[in-house]
C-alpha atoms as a PDB file:
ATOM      1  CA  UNK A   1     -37.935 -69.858 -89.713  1.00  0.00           C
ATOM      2  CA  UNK A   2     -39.814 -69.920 -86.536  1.00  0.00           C
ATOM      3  CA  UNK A   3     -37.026 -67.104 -84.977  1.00  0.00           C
ATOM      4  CA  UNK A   4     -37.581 -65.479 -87.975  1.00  0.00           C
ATOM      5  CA  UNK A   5     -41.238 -64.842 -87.328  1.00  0.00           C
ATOM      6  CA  UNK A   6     -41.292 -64.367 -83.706  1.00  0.00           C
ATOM      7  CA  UNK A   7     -38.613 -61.691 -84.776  1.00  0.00           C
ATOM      8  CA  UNK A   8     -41.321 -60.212 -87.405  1.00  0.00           C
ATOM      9  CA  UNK A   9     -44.110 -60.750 -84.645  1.00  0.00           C
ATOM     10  CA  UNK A  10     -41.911 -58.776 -81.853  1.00  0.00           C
ATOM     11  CA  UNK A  11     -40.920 -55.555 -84.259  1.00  0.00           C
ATOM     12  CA  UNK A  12     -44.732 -55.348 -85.334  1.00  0.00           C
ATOM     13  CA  UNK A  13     -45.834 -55.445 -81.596  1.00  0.00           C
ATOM     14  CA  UNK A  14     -43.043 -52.691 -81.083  1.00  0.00           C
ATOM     15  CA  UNK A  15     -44.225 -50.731 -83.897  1.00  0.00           C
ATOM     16  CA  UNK A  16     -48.106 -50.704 -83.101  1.00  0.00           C
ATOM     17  CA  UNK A  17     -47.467 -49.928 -79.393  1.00  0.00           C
ATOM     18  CA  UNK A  18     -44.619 -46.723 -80.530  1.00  0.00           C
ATOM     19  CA  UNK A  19     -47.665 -45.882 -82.806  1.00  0.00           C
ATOM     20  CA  UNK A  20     -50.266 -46.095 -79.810  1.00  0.00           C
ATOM     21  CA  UNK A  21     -48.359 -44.126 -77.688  1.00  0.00           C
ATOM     22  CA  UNK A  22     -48.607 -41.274 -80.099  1.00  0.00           C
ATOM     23  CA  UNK A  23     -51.990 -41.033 -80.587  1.00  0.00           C
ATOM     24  CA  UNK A  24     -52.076 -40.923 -76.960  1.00  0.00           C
ATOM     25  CA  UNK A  25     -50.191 -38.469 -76.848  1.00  0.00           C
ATOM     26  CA  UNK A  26     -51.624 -36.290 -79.637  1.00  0.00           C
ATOM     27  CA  UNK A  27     -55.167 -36.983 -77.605  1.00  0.00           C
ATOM     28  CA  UNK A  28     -53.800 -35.566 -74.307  1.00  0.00           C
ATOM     29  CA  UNK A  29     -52.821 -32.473 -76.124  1.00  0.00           C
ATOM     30  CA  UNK A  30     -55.724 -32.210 -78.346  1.00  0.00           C
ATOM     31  CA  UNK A  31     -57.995 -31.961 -74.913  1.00  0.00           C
ATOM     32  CA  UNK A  32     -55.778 -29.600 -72.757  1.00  0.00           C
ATOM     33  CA  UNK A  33     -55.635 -27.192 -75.911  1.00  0.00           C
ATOM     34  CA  UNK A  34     -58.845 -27.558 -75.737  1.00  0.00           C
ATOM     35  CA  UNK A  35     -59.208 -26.809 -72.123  1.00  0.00           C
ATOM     36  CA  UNK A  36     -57.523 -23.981 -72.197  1.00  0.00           C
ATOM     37  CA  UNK A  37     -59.398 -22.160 -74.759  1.00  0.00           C
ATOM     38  CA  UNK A  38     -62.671 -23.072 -73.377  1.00  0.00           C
ATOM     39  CA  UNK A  39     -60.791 -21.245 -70.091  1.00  0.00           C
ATOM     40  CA  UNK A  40     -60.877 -17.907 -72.298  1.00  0.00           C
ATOM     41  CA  UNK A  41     -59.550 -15.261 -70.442  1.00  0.00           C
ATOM     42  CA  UNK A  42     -56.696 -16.574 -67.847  1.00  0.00           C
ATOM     43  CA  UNK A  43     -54.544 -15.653 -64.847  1.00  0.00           C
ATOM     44  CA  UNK A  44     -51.627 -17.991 -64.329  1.00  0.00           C
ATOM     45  CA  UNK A  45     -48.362 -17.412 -61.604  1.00  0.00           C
ATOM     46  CA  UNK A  46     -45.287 -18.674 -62.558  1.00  0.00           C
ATOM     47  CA  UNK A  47     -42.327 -19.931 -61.590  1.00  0.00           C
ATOM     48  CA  UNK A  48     -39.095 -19.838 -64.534  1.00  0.00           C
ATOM     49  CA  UNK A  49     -36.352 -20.954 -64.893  1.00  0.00           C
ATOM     50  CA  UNK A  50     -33.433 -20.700 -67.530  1.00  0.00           C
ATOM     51  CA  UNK A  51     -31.336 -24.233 -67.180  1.00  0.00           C
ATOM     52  CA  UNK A  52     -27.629 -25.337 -69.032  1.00  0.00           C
ATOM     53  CA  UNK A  53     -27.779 -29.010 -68.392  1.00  0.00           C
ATOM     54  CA  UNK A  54     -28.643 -28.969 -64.522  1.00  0.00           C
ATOM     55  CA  UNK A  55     -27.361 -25.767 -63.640  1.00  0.00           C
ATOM     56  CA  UNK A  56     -29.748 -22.671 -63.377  1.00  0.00           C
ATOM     57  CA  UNK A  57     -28.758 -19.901 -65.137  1.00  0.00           C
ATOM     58  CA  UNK A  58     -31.182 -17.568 -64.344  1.00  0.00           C
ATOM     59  CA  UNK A  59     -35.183 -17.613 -62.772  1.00  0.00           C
ATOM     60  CA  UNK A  60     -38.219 -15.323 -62.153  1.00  0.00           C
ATOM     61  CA  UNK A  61     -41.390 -15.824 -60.810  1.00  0.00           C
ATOM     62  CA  UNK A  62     -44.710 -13.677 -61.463  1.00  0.00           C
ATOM     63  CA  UNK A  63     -48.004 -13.530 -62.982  1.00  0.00           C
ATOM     64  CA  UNK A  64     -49.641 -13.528 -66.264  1.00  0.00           C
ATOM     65  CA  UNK A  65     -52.728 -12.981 -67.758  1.00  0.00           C
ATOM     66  CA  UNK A  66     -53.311 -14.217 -71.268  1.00  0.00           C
ATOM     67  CA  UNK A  67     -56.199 -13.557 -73.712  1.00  0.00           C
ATOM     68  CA  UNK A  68     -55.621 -15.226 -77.338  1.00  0.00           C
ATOM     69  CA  UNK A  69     -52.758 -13.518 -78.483  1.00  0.00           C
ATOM     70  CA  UNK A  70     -52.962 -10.544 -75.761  1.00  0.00           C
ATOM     71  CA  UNK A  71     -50.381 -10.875 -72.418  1.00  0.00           C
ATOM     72  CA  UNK A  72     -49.625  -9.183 -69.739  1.00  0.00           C
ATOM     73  CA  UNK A  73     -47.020  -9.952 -67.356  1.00  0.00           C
ATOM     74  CA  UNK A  74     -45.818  -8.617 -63.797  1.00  0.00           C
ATOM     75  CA  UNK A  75     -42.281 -10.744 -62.550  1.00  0.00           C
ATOM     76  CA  UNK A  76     -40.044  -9.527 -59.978  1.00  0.00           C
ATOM     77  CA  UNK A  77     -37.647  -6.777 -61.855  1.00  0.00           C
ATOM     78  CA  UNK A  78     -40.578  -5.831 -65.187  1.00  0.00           C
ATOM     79  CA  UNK A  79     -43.595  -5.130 -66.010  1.00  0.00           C
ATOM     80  CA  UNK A  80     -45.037  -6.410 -69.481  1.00  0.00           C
ATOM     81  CA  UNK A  81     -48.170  -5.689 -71.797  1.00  0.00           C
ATOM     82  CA  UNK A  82     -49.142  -6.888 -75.566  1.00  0.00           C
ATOM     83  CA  UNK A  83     -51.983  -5.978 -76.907  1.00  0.00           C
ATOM     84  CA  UNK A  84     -51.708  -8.213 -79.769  1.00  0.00           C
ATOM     85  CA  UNK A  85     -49.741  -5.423 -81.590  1.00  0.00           C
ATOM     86  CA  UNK A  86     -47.781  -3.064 -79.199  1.00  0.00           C
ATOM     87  CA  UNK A  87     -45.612  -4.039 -76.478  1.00  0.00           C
ATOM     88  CA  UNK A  88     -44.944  -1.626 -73.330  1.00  0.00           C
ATOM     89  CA  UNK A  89     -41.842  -2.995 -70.728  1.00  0.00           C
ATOM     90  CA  UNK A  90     -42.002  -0.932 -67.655  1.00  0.00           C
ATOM     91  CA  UNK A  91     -39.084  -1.226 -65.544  1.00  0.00           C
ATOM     92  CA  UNK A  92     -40.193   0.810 -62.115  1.00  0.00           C
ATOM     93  CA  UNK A  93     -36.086   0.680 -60.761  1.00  0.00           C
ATOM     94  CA  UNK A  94     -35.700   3.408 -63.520  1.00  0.00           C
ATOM     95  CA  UNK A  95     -39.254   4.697 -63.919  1.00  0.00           C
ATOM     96  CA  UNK A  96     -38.854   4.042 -67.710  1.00  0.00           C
ATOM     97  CA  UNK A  97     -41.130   2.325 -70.209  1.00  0.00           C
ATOM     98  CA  UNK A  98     -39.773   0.650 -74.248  1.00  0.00           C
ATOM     99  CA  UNK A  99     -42.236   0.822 -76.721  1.00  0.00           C
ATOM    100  CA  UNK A 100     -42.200  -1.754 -79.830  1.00  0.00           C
ATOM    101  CA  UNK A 101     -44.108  -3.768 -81.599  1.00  0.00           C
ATOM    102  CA  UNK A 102     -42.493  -7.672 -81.845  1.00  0.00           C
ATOM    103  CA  UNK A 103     -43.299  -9.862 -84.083  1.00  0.00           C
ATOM    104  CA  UNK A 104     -45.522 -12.574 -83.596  1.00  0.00           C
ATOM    105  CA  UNK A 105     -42.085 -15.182 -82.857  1.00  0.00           C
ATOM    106  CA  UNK A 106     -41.109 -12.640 -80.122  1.00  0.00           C
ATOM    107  CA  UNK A 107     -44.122 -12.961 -78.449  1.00  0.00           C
ATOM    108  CA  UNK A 108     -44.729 -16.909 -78.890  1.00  0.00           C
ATOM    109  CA  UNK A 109     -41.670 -17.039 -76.894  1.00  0.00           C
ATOM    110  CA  UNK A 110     -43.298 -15.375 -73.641  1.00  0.00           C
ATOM    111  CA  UNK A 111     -46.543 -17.618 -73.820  1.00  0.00           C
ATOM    112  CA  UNK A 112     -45.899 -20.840 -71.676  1.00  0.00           C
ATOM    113  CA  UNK A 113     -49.102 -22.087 -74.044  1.00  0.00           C
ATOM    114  CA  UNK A 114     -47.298 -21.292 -76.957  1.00  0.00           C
ATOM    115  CA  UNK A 115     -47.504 -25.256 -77.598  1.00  0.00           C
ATOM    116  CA  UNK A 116     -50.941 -25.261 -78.098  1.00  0.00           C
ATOM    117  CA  UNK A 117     -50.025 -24.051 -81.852  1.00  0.00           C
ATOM    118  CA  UNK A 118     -47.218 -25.860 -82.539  1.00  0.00           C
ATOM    119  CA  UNK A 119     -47.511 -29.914 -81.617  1.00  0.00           C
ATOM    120  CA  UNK A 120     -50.003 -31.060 -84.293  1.00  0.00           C
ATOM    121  CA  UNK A 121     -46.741 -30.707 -87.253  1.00  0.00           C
ATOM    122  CA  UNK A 122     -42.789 -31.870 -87.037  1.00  0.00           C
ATOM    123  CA  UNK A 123     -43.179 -33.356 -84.046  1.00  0.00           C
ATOM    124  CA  UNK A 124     -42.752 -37.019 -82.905  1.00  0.00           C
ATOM    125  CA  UNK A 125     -44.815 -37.580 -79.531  1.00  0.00           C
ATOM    126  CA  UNK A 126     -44.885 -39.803 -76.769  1.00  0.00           C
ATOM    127  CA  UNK A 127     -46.443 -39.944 -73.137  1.00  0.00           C
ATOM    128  CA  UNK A 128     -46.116 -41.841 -70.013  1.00  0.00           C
ATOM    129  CA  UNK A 129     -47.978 -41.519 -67.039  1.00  0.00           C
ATOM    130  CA  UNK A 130     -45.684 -40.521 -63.332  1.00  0.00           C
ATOM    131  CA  UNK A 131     -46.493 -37.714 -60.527  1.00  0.00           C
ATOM    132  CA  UNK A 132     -45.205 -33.827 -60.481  1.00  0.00           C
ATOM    133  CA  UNK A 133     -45.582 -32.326 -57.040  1.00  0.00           C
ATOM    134  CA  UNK A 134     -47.244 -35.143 -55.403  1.00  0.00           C
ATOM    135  CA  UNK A 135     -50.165 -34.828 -58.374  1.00  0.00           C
ATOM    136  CA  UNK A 136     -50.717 -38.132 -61.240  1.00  0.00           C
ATOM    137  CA  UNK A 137     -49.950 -36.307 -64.758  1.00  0.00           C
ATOM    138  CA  UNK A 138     -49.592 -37.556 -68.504  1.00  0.00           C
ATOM    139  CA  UNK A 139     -45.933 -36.417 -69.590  1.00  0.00           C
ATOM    140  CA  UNK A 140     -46.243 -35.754 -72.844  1.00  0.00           C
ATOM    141  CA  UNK A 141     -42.446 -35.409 -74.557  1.00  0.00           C
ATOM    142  CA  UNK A 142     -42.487 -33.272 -78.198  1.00  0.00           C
ATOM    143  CA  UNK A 143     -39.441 -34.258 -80.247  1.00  0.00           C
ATOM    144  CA  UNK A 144     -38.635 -31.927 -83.720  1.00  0.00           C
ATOM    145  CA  UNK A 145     -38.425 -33.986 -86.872  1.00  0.00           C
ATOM    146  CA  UNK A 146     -36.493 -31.709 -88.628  1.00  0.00           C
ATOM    147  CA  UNK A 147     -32.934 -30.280 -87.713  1.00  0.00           C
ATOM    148  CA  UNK A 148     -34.303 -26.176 -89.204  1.00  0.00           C
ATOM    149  CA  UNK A 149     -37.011 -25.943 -86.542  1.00  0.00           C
ATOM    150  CA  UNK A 150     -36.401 -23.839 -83.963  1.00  0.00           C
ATOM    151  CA  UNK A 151     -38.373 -25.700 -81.091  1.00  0.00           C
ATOM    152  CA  UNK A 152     -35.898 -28.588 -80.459  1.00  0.00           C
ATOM    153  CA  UNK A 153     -37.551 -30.563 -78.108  1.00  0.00           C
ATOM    154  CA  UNK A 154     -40.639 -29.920 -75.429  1.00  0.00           C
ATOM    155  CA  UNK A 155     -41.855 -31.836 -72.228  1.00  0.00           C
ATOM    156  CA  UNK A 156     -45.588 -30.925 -70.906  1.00  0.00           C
ATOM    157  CA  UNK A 157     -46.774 -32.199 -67.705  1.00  0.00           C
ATOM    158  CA  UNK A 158     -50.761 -32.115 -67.291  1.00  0.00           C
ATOM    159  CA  UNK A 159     -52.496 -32.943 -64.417  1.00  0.00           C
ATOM    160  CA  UNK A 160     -54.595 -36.188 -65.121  1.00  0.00           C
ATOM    161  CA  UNK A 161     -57.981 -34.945 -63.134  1.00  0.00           C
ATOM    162  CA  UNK A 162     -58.649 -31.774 -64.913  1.00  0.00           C
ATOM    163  CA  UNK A 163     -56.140 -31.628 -67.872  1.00  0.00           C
ATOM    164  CA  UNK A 164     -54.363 -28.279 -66.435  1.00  0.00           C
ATOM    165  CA  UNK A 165     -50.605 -28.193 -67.521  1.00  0.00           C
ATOM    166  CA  UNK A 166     -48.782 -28.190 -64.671  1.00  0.00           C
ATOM    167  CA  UNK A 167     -44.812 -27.620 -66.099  1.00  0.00           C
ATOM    168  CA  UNK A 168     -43.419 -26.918 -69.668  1.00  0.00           C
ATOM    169  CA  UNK A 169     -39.660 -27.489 -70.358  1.00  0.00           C
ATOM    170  CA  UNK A 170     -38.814 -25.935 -74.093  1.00  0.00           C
ATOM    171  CA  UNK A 171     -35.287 -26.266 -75.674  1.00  0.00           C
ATOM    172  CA  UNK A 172     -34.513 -24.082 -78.442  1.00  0.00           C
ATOM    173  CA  UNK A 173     -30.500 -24.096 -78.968  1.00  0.00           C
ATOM    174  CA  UNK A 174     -28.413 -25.976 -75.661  1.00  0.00           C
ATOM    175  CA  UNK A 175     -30.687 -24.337 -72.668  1.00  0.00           C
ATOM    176  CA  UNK A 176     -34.029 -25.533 -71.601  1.00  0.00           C
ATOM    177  CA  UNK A 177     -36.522 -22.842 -70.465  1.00  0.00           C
ATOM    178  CA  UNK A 178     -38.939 -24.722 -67.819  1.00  0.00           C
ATOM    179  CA  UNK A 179     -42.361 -22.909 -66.657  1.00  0.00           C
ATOM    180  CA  UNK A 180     -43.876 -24.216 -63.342  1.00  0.00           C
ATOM    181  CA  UNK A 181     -47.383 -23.444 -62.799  1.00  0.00           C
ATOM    182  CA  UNK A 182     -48.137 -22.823 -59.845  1.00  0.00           C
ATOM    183  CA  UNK A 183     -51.447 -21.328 -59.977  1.00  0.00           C
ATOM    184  CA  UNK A 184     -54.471 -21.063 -62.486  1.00  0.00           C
ATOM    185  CA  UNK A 185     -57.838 -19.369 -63.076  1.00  0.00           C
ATOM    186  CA  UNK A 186     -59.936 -18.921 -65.814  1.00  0.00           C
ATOM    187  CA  UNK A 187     -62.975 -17.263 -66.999  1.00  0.00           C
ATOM    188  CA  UNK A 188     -61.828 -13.685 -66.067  1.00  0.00           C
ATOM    189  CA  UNK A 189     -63.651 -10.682 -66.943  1.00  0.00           C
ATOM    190  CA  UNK A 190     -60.922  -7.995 -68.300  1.00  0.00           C
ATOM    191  CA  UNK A 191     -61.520  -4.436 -69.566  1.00  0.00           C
ATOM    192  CA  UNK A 192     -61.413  -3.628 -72.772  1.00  0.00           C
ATOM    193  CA  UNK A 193     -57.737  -1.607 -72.305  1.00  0.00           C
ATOM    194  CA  UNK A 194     -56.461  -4.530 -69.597  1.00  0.00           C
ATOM    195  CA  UNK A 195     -53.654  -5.223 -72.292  1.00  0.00           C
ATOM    196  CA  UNK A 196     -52.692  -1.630 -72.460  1.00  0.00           C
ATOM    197  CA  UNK A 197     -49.598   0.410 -70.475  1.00  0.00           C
ATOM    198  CA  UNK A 198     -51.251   3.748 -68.809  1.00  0.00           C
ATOM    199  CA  UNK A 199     -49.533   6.718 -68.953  1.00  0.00           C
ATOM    200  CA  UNK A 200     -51.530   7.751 -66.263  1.00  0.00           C
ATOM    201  CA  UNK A 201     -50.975   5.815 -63.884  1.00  0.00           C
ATOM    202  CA  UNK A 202     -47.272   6.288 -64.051  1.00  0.00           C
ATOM    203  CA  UNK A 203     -46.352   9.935 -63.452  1.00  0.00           C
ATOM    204  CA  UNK A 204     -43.209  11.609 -64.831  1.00  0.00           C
ATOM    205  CA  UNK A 205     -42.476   7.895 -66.638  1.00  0.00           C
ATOM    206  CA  UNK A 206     -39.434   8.288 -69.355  1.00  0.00           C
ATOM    207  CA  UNK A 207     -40.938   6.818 -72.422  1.00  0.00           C
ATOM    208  CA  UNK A 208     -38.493   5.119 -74.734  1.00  0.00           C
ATOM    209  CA  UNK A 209     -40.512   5.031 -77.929  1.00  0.00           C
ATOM    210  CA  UNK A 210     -38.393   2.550 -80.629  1.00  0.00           C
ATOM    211  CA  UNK A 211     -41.236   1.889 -83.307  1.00  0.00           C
END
């Protein structure tokens, strides 16, 4: 009876500490989402990276600026902008610019913040505390609940001082995509037509219109 119990005693212990540890981790979250849209208008360089198991299958580095739903993004071989309904890839090799407009899933899947709308439903959450380029962070590891979702699992490492994300590792099907921050400013003031690709300032650009 007394094994019994201290049996009963151990699993509750087990449960309210797996139960802690997501709250936790939904807290973390709750005040880097937070930090990041009190940041408004960002600039962030990257470092990517397309992994099968430990074996890189492809990577790019380059910046981005974000506003809500707006990106723009300049990495070694393309040139990106979204103005929250058009999208303009420039490749300067071939002097050519496509011309679409993705939907809103397309373009959650270029936003390393993307996570920001997605942890608070069908995830189970934990977090542990280590160090990430010689920096203390809160590891914060996103498991789906159900088998349909497309997000599989997620890892975000946030800097403990200031709550900045520091890496995001995303697997959708068998290959993680991982995001290394390696810089980050906030607070930008952006024109009006930032988001926008300018004829312009491309001369004699082939335009490949496909909406």
């Amino acid at each position: 009876m007394k094994r019994f119990i201290l049996l009963l005693i151990l699993h509750s212990s087990l449960f309210t500490l797996h139960l802690a540890s997501a709250q936790d981790a939904m807290k973390v979250l709750d005040i880097t989402a937070e930090h990041i849209r009190n940041a408004g208008n960002v600039k962030i360089e990257y470092k990517a990276g397309i992994f099968a198991g430990a074996m890189e299958k492809s990577s790019s580095s380059g910046t981005m600026w974000l506003q809500e739903s707006k990106i723009k993004l300049d990495s070694d071989d393309i040139k990106t902008w979204y103005n929250g309904k058009t999208r303009w890839c420039y490749v300067p090799s071939a002097n050519e610019v496509s011309i679409d407009e993705p939907t809103k899933k397309e373009m959650a899947a270029m936003n390393p913040y993307t996570f920001m709308n997605i942890y608070k439903k069908g995830f189970k959450m934990s977090v542990k505390e280590t160090v990430l380029r010689g920096e203390a962070v809160y590891e914060v590891y996103l498991r789906a609940r159900y088998a349909k979702m497309d997000v599989k699992e997620v890892y975000v490492d946030i800097r403990k001082k200031d709550y900045q994300p520091l890496c995001i590792r995303v697997r959708e099907d068998n290959d993680w995509q991982r995001v290394s921050i390696i810089d980050f400013k906030g607070n930008l003031k952006l024109d009006d037509d930032f988001f926008d690709f300018k004829e312009s300032e491309h001369p004699n650009v082939l335009i490949n219109d496909m909406r």
